[in-house]
N, C-alpha and C. Protein backbone atom coordinates (compact mmCIF):
# COMPACT_ATOMS: atom_id res chain seq x y z
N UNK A 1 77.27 20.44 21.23
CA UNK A 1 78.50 19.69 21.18
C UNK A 1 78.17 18.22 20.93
N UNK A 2 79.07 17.45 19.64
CA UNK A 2 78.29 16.23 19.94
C UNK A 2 79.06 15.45 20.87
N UNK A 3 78.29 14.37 21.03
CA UNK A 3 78.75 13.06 21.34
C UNK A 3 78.22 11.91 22.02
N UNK A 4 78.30 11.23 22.33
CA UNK A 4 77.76 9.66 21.90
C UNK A 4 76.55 9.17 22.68
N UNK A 5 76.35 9.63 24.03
CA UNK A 5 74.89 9.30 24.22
C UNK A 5 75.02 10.15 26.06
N UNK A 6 73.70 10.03 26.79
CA UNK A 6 73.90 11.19 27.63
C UNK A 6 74.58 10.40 29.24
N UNK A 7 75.26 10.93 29.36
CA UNK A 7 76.01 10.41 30.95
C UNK A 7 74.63 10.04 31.95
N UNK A 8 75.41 9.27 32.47
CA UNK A 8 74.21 8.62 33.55
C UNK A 8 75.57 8.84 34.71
N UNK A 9 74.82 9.11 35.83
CA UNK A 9 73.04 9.73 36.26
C UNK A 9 73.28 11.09 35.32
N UNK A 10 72.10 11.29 35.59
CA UNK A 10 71.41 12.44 34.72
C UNK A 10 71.98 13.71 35.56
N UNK A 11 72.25 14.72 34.73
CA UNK A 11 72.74 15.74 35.83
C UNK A 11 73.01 17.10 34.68
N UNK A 12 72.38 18.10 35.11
CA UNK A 12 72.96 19.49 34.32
C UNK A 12 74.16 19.84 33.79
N UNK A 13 74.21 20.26 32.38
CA UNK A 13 75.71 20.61 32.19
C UNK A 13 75.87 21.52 31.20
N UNK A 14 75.96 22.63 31.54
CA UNK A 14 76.65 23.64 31.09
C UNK A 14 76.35 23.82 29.77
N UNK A 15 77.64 22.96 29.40
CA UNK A 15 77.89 22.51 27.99
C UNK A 15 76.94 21.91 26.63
N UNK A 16 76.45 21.05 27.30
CA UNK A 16 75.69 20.34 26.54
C UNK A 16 73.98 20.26 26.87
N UNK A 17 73.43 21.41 27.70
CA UNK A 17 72.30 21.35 28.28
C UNK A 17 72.06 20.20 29.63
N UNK A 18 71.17 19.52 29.45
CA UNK A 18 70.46 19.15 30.86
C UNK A 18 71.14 17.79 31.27
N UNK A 19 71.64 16.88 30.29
CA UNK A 19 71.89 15.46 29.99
C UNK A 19 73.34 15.55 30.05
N UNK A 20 74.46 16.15 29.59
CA UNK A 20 75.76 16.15 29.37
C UNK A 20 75.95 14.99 28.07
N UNK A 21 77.19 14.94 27.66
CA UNK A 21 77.43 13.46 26.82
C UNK A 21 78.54 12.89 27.30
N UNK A 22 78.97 11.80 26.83
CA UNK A 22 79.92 11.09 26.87
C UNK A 22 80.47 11.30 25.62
N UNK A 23 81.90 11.49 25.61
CA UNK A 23 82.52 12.36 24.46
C UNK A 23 83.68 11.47 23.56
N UNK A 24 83.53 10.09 24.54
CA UNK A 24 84.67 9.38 23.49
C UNK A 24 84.83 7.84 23.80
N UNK A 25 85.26 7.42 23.05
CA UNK A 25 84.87 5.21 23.13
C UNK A 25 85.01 5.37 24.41
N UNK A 26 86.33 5.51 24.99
CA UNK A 26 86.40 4.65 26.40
C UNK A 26 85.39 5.50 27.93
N UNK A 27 85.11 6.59 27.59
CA UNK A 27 84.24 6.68 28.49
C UNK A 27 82.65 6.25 28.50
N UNK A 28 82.31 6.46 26.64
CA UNK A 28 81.25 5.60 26.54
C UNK A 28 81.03 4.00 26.85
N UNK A 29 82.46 3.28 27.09
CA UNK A 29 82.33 1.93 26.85
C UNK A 29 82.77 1.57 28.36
N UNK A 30 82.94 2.55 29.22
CA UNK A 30 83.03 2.28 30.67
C UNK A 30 81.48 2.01 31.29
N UNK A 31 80.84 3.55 30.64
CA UNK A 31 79.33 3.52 31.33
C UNK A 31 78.26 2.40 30.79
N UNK A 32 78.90 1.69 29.47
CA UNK A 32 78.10 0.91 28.84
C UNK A 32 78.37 -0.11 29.86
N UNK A 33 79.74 -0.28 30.79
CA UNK A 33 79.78 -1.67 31.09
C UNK A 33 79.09 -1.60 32.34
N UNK A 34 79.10 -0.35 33.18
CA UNK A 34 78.44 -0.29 34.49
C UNK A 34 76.67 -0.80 34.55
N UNK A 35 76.35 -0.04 33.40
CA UNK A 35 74.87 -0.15 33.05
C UNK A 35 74.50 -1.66 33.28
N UNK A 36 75.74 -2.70 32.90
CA UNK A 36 75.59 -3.82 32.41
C UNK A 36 75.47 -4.47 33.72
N UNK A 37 76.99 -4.36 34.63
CA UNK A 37 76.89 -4.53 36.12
C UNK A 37 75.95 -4.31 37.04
N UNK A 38 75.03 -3.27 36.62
CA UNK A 38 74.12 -2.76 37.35
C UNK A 38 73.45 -2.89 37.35
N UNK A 39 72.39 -3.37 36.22
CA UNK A 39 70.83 -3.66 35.95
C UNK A 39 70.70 -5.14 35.95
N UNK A 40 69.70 -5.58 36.65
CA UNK A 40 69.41 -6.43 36.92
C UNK A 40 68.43 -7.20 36.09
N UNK A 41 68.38 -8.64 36.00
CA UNK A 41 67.65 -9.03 34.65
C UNK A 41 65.96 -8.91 34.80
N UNK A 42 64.95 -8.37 33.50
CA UNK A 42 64.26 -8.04 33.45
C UNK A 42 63.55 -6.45 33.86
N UNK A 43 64.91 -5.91 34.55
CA UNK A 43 64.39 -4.52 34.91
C UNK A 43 64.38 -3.59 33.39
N UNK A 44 65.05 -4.34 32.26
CA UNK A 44 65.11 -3.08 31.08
C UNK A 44 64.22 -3.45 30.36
N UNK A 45 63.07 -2.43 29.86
CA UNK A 45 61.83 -2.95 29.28
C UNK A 45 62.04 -3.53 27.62
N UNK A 46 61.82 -4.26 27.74
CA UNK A 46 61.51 -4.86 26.09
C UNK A 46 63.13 -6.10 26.24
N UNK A 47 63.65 -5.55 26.81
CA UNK A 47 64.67 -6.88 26.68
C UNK A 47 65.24 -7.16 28.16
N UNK A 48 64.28 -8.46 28.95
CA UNK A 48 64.66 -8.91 29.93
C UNK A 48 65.50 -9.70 30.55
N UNK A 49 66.62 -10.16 29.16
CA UNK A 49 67.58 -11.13 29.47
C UNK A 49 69.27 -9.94 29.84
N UNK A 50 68.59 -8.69 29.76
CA UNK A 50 70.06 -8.02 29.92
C UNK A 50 70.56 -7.59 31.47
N UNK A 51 71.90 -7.85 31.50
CA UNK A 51 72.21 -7.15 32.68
C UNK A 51 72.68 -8.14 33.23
N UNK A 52 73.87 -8.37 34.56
CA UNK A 52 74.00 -9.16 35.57
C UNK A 52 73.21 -9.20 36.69
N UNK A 53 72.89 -7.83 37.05
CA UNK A 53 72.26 -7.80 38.42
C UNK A 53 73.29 -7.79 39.61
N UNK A 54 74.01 -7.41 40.21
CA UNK A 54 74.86 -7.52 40.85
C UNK A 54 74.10 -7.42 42.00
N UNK A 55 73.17 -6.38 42.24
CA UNK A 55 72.58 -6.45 43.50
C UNK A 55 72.10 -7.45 44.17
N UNK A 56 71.84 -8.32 43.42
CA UNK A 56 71.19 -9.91 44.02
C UNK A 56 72.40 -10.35 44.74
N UNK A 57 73.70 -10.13 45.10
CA UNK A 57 74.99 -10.75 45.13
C UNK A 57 74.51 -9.89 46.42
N UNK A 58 74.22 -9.04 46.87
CA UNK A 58 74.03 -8.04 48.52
C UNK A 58 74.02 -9.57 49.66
N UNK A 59 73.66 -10.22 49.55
CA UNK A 59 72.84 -10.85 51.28
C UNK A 59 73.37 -12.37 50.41
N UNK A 60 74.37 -12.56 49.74
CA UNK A 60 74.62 -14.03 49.62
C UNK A 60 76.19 -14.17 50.37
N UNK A 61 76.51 -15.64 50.53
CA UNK A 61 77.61 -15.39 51.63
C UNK A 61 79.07 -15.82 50.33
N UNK A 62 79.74 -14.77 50.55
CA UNK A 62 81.09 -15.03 49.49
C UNK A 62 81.15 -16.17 49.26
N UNK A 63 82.04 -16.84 48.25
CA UNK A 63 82.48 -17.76 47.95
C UNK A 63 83.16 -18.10 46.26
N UNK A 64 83.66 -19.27 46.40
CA UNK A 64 84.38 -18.90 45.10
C UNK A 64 83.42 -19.49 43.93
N UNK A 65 82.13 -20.42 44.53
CA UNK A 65 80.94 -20.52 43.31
C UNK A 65 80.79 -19.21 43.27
N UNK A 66 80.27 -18.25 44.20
CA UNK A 66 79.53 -16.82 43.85
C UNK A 66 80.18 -16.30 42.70
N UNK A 67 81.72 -16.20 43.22
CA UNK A 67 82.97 -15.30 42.30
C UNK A 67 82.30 -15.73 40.53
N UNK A 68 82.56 -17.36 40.67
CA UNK A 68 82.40 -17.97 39.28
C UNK A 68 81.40 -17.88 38.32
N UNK A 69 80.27 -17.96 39.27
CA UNK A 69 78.88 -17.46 38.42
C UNK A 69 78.30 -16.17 38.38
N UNK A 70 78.92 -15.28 39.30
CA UNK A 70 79.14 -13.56 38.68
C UNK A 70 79.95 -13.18 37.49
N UNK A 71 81.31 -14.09 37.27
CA UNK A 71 82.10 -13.69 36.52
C UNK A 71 81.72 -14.65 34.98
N UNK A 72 80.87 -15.75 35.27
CA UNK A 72 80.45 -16.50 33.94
C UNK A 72 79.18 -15.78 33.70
N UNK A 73 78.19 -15.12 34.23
CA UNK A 73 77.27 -13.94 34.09
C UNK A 73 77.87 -12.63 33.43
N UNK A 74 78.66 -12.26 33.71
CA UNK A 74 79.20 -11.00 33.40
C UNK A 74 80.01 -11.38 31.74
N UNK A 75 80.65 -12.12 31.70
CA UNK A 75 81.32 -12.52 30.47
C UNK A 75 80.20 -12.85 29.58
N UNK A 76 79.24 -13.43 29.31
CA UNK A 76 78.01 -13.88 28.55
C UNK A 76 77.51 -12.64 28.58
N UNK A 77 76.88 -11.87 29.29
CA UNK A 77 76.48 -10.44 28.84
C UNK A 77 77.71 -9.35 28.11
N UNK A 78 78.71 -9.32 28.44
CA UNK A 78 79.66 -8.68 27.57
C UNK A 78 79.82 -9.19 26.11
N UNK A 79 79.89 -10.90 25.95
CA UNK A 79 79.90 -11.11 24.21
C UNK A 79 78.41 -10.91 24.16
N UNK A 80 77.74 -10.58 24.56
CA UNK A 80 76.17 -10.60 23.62
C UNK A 80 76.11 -8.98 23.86
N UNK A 81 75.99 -8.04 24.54
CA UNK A 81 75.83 -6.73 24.29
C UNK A 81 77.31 -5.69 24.20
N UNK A 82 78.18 -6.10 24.74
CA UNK A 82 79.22 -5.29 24.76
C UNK A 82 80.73 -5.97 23.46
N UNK A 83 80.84 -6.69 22.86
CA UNK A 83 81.51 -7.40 22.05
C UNK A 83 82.70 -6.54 21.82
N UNK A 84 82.88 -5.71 21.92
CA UNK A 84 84.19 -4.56 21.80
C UNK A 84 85.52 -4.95 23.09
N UNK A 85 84.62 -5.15 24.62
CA UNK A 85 85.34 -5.54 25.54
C UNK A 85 85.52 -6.75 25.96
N UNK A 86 86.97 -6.56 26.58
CA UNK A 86 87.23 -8.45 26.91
C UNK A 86 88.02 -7.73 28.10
N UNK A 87 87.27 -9.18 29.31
CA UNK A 87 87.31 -8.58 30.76
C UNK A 87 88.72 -9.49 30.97
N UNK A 88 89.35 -8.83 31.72
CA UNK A 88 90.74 -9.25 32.35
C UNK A 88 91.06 -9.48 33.39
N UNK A 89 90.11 -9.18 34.43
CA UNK A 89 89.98 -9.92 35.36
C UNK A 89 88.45 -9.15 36.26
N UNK A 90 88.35 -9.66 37.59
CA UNK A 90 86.99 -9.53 38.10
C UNK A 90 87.54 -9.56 39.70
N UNK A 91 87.60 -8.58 40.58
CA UNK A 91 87.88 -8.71 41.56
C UNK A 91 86.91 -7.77 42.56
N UNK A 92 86.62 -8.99 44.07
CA UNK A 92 85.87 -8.34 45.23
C UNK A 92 86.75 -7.79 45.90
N UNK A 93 86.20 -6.53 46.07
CA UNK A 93 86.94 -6.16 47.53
C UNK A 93 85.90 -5.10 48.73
N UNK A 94 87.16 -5.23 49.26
CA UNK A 94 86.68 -4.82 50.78
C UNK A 94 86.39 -2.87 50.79
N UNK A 95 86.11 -2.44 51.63
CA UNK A 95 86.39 -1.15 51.76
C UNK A 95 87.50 -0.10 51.66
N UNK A 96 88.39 -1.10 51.93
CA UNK A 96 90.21 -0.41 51.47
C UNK A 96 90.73 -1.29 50.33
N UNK A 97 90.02 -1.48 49.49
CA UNK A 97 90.39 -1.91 48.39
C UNK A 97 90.89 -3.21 48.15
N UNK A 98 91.13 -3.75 49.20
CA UNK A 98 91.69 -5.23 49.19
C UNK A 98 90.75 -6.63 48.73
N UNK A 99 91.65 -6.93 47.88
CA UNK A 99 91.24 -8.60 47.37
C UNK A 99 90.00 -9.20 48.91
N UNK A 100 88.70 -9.39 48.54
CA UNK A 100 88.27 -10.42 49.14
C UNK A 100 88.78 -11.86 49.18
N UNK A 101 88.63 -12.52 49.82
CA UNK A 101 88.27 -14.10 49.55
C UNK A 101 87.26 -14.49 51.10
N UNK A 102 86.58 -16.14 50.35
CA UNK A 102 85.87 -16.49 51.29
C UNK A 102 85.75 -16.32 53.03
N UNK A 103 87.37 -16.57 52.90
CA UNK A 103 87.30 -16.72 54.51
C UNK A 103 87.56 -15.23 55.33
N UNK A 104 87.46 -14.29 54.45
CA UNK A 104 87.72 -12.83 54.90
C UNK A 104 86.56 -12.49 55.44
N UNK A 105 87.08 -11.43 57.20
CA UNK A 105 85.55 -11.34 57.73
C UNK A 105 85.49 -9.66 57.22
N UNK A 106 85.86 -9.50 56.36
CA UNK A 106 85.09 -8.43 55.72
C UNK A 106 84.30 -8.67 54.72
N UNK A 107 84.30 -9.78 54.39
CA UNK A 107 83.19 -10.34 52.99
C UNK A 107 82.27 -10.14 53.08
N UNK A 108 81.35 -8.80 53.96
CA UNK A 108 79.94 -8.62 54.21
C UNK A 108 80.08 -7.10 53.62
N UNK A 109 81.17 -6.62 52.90
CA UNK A 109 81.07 -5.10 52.03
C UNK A 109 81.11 -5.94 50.13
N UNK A 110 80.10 -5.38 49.67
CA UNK A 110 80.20 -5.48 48.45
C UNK A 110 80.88 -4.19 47.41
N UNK A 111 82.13 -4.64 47.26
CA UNK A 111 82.63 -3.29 45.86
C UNK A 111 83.43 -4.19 44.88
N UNK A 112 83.53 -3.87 43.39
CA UNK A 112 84.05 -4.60 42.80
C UNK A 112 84.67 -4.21 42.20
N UNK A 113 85.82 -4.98 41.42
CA UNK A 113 86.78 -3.93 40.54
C UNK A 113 86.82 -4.91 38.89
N UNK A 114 86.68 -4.58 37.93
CA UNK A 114 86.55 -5.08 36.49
C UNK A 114 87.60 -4.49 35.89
N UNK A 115 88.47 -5.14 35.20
CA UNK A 115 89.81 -4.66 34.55
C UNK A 115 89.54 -5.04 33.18
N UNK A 116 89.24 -4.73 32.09
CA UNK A 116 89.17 -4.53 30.93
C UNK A 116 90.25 -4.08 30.12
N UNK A 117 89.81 -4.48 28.27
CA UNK A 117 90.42 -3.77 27.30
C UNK A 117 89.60 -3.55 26.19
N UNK A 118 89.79 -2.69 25.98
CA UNK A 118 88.92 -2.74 24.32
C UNK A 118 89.92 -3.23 23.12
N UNK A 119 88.89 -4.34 22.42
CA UNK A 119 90.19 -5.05 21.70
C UNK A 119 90.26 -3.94 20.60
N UNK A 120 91.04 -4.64 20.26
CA UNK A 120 92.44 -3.82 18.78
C UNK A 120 92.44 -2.74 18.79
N UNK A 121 92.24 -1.72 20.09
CA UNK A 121 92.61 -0.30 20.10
C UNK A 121 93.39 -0.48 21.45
N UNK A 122 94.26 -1.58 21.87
CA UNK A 122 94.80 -1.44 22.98
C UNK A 122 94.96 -0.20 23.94
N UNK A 123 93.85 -0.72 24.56
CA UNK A 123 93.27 0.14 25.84
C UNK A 123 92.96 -0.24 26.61
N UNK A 124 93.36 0.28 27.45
CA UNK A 124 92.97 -1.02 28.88
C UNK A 124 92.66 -0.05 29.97
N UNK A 125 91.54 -0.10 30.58
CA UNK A 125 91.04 0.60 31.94
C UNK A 125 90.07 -0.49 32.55
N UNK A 126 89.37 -0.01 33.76
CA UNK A 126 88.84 -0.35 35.07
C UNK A 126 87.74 0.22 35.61
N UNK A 127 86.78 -0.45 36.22
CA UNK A 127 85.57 -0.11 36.42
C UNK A 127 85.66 -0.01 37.99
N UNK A 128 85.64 0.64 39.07
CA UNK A 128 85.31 0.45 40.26
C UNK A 128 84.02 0.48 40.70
N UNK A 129 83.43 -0.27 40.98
CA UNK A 129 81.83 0.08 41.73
C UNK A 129 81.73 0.07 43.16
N UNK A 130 81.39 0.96 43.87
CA UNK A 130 81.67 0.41 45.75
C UNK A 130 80.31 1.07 46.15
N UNK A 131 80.02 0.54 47.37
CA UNK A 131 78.76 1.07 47.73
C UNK A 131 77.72 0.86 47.20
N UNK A 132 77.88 -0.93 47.07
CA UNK A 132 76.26 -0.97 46.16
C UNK A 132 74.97 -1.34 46.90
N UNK A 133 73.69 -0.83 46.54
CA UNK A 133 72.52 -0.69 47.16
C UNK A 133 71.44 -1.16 46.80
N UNK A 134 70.20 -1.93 47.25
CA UNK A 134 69.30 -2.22 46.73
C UNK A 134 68.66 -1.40 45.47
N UNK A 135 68.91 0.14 46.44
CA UNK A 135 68.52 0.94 45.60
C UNK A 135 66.65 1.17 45.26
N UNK A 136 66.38 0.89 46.79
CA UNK A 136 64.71 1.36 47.05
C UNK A 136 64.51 2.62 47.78
């Protein structure tokens, strides 16, 4: 069956053997953006300027510099690898889904929410990430 490159995480499928695919723009261009959120700079071999790194954001204390230079990080990696999407907004939240801000004493859970569109195919979806981990 084709389609566009293999779902991450890696996982058996039926269908398509061991890898599965991603079968169409917006699910390919969701996982493209997580990849982006997720990898941290220098972890992808041969090109060390990619990625935000979000995990580095674990043990820093909220604030609205943090917000600004996650979200001026994240926008600079989207026009240089993702150029299809334009982010619409960038929001922390808590464990029940609610808007962080600084002075919230839940600002010690990291989950985030990314609201997107893919231009001139007006489409618009959302990235949730919660539960993020060093990941050792």
């Amino acid at each position: 069956m084709p389609g566009f490159t293999p779902k991450i995480p890696l996982a058996p499928s039926s269908i398509d053997g061991f890898y599965g695919l991603t079968k169409n723009l917006v699910e390919n261009t969701k996982q493209s953006l997580k990849m982006i959120v997720l990898t941290s700079p220098g972890e992808r071999v041969m090109n060390p300027n990619f990625g935000v790194g979000i995990r580095h954001l674990l043990f820093e204390n909220f604030s609205d510099n943090l917000y600004r230079s996650f979200k001026g990080r994240l926008n600079r990696q989207i026009e240089l690898y993702l150029p299809i999407v334009e982010i619409l907004g960038v929001s922390f939240l808590d464990a029940n889904k609610n808007i962080l801000d600084a002075s919230s004493p839940a600002s010690n859970v990291l989950a985030i929410e990314i609201k997107y569109s893919i231009t001139n195919m007006n489409i618009f979806d959302s990235l949730f990430i919660e539960n993020i981990s060093i990941g050792y």
